[in-house]
N, C-alpha and C. Protein backbone atom coordinates (compact mmCIF):
# COMPACT_ATOMS: atom_id res chain seq x y z
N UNK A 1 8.23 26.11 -41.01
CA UNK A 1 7.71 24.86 -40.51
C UNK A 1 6.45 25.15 -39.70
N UNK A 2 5.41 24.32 -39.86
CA UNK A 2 4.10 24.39 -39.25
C UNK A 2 4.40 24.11 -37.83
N UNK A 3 3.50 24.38 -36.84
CA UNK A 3 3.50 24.05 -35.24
C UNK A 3 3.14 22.58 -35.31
N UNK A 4 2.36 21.84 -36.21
CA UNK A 4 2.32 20.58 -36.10
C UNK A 4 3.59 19.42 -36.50
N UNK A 5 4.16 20.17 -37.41
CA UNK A 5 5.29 19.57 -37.99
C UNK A 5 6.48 19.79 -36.79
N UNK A 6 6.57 20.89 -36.19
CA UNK A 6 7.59 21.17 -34.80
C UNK A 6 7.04 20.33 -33.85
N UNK A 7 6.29 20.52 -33.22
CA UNK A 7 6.02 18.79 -32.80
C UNK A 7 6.20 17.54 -32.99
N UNK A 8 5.83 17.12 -34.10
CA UNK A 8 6.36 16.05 -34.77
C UNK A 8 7.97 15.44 -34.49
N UNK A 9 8.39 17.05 -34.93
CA UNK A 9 9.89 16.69 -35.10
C UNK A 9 10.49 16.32 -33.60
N UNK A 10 9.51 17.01 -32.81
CA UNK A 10 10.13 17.05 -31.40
C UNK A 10 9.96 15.80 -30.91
N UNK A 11 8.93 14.95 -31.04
CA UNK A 11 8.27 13.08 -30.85
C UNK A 11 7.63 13.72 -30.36
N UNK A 12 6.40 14.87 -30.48
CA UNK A 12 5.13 14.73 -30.03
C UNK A 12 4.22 14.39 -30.81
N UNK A 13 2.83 13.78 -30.66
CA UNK A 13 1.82 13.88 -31.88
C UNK A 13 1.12 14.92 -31.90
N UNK A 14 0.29 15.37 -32.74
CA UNK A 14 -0.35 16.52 -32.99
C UNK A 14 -1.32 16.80 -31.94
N UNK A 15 -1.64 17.83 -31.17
CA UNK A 15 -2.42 18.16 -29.70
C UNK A 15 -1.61 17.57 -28.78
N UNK A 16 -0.57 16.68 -28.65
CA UNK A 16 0.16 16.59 -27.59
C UNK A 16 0.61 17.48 -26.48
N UNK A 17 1.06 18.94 -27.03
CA UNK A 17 1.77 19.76 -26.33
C UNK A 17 0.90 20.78 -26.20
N UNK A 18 -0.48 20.69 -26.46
CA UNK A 18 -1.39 21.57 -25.78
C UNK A 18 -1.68 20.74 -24.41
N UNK A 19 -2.31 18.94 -24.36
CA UNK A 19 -2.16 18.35 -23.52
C UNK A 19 -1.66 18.44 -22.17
N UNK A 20 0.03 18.53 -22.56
CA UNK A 20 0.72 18.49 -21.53
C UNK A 20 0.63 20.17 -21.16
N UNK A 21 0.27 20.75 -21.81
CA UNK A 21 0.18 22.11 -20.77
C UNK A 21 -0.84 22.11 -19.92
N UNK A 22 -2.00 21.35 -20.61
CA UNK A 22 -3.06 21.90 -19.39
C UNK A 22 -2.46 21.04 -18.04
N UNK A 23 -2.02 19.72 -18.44
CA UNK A 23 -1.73 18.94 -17.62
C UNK A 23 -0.88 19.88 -16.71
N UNK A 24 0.38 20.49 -16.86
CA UNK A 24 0.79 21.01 -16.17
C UNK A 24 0.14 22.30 -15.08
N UNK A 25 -0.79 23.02 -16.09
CA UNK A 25 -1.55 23.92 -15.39
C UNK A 25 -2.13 23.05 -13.86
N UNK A 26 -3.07 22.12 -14.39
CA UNK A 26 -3.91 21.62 -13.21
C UNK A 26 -2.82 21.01 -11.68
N UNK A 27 -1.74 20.75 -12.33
CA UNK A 27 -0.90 20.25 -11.08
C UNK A 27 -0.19 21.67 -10.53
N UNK A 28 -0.51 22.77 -10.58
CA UNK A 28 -0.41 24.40 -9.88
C UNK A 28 -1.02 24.18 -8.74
N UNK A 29 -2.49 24.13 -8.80
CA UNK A 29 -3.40 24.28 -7.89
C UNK A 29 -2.85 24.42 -6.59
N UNK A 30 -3.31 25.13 -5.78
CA UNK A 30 -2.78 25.19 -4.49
C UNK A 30 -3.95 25.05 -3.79
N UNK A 31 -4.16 23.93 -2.73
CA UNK A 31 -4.83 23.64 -1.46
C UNK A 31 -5.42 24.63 -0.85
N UNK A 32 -6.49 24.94 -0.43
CA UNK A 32 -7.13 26.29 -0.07
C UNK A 32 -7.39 25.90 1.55
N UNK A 33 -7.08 24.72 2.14
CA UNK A 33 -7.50 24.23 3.55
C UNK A 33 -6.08 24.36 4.60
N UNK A 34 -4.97 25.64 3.40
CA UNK A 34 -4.52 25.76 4.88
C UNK A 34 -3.99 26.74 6.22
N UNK A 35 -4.67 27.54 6.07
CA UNK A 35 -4.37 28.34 6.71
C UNK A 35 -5.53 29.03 7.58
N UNK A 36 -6.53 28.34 7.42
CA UNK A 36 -7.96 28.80 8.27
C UNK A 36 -8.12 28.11 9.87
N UNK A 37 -7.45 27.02 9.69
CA UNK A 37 -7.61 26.62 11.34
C UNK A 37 -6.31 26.93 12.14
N UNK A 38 -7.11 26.29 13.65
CA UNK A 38 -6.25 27.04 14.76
C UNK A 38 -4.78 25.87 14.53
N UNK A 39 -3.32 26.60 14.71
CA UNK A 39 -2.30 25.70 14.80
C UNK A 39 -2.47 25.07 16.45
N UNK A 40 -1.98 23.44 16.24
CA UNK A 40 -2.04 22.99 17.37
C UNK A 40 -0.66 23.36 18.55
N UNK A 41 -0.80 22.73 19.62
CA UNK A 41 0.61 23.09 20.19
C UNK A 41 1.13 21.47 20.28
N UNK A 42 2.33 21.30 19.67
CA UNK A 42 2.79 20.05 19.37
C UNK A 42 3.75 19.70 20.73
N UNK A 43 3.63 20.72 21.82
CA UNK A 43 4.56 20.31 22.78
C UNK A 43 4.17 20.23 24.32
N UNK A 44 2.92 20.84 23.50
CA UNK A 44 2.07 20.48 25.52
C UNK A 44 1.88 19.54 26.19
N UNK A 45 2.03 19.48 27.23
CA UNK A 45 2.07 18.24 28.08
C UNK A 45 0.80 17.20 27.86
N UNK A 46 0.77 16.10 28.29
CA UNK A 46 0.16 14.90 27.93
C UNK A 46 -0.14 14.59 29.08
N UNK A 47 -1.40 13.65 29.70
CA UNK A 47 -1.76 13.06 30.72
C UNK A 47 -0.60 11.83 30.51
N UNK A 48 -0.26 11.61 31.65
CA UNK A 48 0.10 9.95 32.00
C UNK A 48 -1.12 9.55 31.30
N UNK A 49 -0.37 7.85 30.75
CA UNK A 49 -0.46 6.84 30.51
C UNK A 49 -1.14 5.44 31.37
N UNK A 50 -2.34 4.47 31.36
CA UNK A 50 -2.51 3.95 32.16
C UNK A 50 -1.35 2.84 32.14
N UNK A 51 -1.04 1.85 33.30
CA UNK A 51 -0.36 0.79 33.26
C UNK A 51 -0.69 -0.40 31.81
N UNK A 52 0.26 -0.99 31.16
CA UNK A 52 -0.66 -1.30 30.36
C UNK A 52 -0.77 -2.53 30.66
N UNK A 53 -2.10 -3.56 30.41
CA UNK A 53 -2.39 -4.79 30.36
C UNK A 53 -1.51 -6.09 30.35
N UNK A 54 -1.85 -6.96 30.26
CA UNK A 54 -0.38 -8.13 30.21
C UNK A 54 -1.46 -8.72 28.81
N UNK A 55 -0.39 -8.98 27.97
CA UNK A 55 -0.75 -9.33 26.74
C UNK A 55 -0.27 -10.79 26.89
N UNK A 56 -1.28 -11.92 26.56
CA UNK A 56 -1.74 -13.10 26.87
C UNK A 56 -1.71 -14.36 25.70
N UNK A 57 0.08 -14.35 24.97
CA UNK A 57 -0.79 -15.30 23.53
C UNK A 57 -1.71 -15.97 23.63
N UNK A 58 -2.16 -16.10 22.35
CA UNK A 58 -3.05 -16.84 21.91
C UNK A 58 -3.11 -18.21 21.79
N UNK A 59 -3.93 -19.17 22.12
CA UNK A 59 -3.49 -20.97 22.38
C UNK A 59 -3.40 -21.64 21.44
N UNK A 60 -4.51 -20.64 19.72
CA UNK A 60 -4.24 -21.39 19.03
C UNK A 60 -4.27 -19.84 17.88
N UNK A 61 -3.59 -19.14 17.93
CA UNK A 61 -3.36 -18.18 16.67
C UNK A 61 -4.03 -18.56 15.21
N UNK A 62 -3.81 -19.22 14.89
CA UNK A 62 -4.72 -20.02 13.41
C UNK A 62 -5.88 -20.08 13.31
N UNK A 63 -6.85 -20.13 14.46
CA UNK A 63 -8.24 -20.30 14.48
C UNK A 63 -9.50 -19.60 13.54
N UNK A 64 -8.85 -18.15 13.82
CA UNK A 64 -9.83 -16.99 13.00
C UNK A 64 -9.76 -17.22 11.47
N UNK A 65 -8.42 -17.75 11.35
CA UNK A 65 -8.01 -17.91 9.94
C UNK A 65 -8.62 -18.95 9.54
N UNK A 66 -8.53 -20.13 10.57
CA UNK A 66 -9.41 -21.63 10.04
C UNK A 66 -11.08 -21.46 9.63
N UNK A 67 -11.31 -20.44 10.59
CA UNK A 67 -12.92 -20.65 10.90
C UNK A 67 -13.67 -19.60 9.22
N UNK A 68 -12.49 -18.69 8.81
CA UNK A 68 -13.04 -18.70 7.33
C UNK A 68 -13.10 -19.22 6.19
N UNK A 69 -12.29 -20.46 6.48
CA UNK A 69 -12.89 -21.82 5.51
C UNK A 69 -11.24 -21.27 4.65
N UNK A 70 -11.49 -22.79 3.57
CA UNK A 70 -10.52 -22.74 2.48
C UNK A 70 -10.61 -21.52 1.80
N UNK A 71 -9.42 -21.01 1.37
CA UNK A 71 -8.88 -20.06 0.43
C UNK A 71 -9.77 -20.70 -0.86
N UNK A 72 -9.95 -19.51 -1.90
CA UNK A 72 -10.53 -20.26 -3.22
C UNK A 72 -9.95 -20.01 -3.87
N UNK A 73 -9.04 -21.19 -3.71
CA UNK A 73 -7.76 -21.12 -4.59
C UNK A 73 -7.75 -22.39 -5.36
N UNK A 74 -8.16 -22.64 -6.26
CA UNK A 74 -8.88 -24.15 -6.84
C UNK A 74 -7.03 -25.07 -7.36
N UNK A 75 -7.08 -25.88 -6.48
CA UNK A 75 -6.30 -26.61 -6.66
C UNK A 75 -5.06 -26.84 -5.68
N UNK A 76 -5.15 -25.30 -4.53
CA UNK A 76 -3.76 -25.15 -3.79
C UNK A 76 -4.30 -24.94 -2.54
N UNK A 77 -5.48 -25.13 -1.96
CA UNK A 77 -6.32 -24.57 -1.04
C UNK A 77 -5.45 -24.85 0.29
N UNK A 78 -5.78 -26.44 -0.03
CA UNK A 78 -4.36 -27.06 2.10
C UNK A 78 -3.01 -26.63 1.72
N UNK A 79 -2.20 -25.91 0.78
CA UNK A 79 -1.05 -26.05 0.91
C UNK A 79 -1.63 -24.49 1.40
N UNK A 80 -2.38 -23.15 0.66
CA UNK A 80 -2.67 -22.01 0.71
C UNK A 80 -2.65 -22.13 2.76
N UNK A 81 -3.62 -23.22 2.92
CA UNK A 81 -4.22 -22.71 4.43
C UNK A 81 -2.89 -22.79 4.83
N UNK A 82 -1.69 -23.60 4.74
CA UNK A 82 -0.38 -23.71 5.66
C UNK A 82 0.33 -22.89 5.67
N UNK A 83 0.51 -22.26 4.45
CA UNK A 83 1.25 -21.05 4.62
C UNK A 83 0.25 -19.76 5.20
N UNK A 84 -0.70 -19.81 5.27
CA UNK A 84 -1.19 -18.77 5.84
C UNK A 84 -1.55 -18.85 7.21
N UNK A 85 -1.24 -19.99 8.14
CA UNK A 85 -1.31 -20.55 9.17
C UNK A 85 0.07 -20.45 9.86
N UNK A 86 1.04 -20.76 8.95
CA UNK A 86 2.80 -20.36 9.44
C UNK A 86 2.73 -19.26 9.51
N UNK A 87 2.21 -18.07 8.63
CA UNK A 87 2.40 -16.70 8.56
C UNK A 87 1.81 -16.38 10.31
N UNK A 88 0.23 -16.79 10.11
CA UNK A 88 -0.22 -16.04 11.49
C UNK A 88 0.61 -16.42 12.81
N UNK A 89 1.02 -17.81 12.80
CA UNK A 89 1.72 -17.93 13.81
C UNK A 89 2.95 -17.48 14.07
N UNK A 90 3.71 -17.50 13.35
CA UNK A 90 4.88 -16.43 13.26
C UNK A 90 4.92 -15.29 13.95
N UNK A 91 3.75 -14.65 13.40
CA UNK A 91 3.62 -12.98 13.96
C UNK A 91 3.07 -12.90 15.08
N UNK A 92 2.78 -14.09 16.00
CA UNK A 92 1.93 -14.24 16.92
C UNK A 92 3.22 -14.47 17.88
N UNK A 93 3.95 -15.32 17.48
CA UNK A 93 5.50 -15.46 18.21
C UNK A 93 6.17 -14.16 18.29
N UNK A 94 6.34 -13.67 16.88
CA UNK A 94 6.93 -12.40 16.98
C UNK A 94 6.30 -11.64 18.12
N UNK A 95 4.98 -11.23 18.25
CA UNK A 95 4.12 -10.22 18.74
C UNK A 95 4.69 -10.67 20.29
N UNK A 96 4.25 -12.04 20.66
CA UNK A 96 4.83 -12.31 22.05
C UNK A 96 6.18 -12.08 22.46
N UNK A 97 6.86 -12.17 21.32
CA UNK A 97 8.30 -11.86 22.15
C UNK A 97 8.62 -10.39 22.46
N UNK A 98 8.05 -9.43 21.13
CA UNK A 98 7.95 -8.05 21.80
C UNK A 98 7.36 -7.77 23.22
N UNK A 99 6.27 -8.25 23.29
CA UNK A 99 5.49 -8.05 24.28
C UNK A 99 6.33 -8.74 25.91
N UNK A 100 7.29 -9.91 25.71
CA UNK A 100 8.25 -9.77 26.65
C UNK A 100 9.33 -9.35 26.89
N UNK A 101 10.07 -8.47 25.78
CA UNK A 101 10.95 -7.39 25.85
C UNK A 101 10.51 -6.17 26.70
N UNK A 102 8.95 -5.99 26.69
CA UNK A 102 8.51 -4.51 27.02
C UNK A 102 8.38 -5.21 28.34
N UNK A 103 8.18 -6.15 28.68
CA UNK A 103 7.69 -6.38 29.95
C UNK A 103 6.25 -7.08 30.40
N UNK A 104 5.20 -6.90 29.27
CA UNK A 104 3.81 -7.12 29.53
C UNK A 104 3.62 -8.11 29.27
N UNK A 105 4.53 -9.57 29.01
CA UNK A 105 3.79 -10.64 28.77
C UNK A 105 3.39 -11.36 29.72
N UNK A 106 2.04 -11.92 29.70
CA UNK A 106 0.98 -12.28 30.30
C UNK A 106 1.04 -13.94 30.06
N UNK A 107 0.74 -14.67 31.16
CA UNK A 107 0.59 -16.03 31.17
C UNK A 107 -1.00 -16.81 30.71
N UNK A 108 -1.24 -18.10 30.49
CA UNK A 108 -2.27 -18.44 30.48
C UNK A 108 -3.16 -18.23 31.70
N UNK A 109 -2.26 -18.58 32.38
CA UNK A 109 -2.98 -18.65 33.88
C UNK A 109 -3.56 -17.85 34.26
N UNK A 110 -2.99 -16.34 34.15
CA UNK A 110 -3.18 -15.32 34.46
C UNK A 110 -4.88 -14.90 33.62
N UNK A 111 -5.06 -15.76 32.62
CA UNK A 111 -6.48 -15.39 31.62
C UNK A 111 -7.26 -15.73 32.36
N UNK A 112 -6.93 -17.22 32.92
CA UNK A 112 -7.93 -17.61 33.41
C UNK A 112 -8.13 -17.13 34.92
N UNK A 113 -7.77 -16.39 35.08
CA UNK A 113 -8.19 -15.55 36.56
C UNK A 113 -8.84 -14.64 36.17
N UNK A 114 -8.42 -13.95 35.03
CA UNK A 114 -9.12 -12.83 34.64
C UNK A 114 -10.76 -13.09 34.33
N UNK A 115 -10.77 -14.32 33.75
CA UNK A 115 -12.15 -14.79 33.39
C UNK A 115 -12.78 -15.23 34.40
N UNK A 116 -12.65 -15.46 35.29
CA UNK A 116 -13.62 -15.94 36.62
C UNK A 116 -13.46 -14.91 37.42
């Protein structure tokens, strides 16, 4: 039996199984970037941390999203903006409630001190 016909028989087509060898060759290669730099030390001490900020929702979360106009979505555009308006606000709720689990949530009031 010919090498093309053993192929065949095997479900390859003819040059197939030269193919997959090179293929296999090229996925050998070994990375040449690693062993030239310095190892870091993954356990050395760290400066403290500053206090962190009081995180302040947002009054109107949707805005950034409004101010880039309709989706071009020809035909679904106001239903598109609502769900993508529930989405941001959502995560904006979400984000605040983390942010008063940790401790840092911040009032309006508190912005507006910051700003004057």
């Amino acid at each position: 039996m010919s090498e093309q016909q053993a192929q065949q028989a095997q479900g390859q087509g003819p040059g197939q199984g030269q193919r997959q060898g090179a293929r296999r060759r090229r996925g050998r290669r070994r990375s040449g970037g690693g062993g030239g730099g310095r190892a870091n030390d993954l356990w050395r001490s760290t400066p403290a941390l500053d206090d962190p900020q009081p995180i302040i929702p947002a009054r109107d979360p949707a805005a950034v999203l409004r101010s880039l106009g309709t989706p071009p979505l020809q035909g679904h555009g106001a239903l598109v903006d609502y769900y993508l308006a529930t989405v941001v606000e959502r995560a904006a709720g979400v984000a605040a409630a983390l942010a008063a689990t940790a401790g840092v949530l911040g009032t309006l009031d508190e912005e507006d001190e910051q700003e004057q």
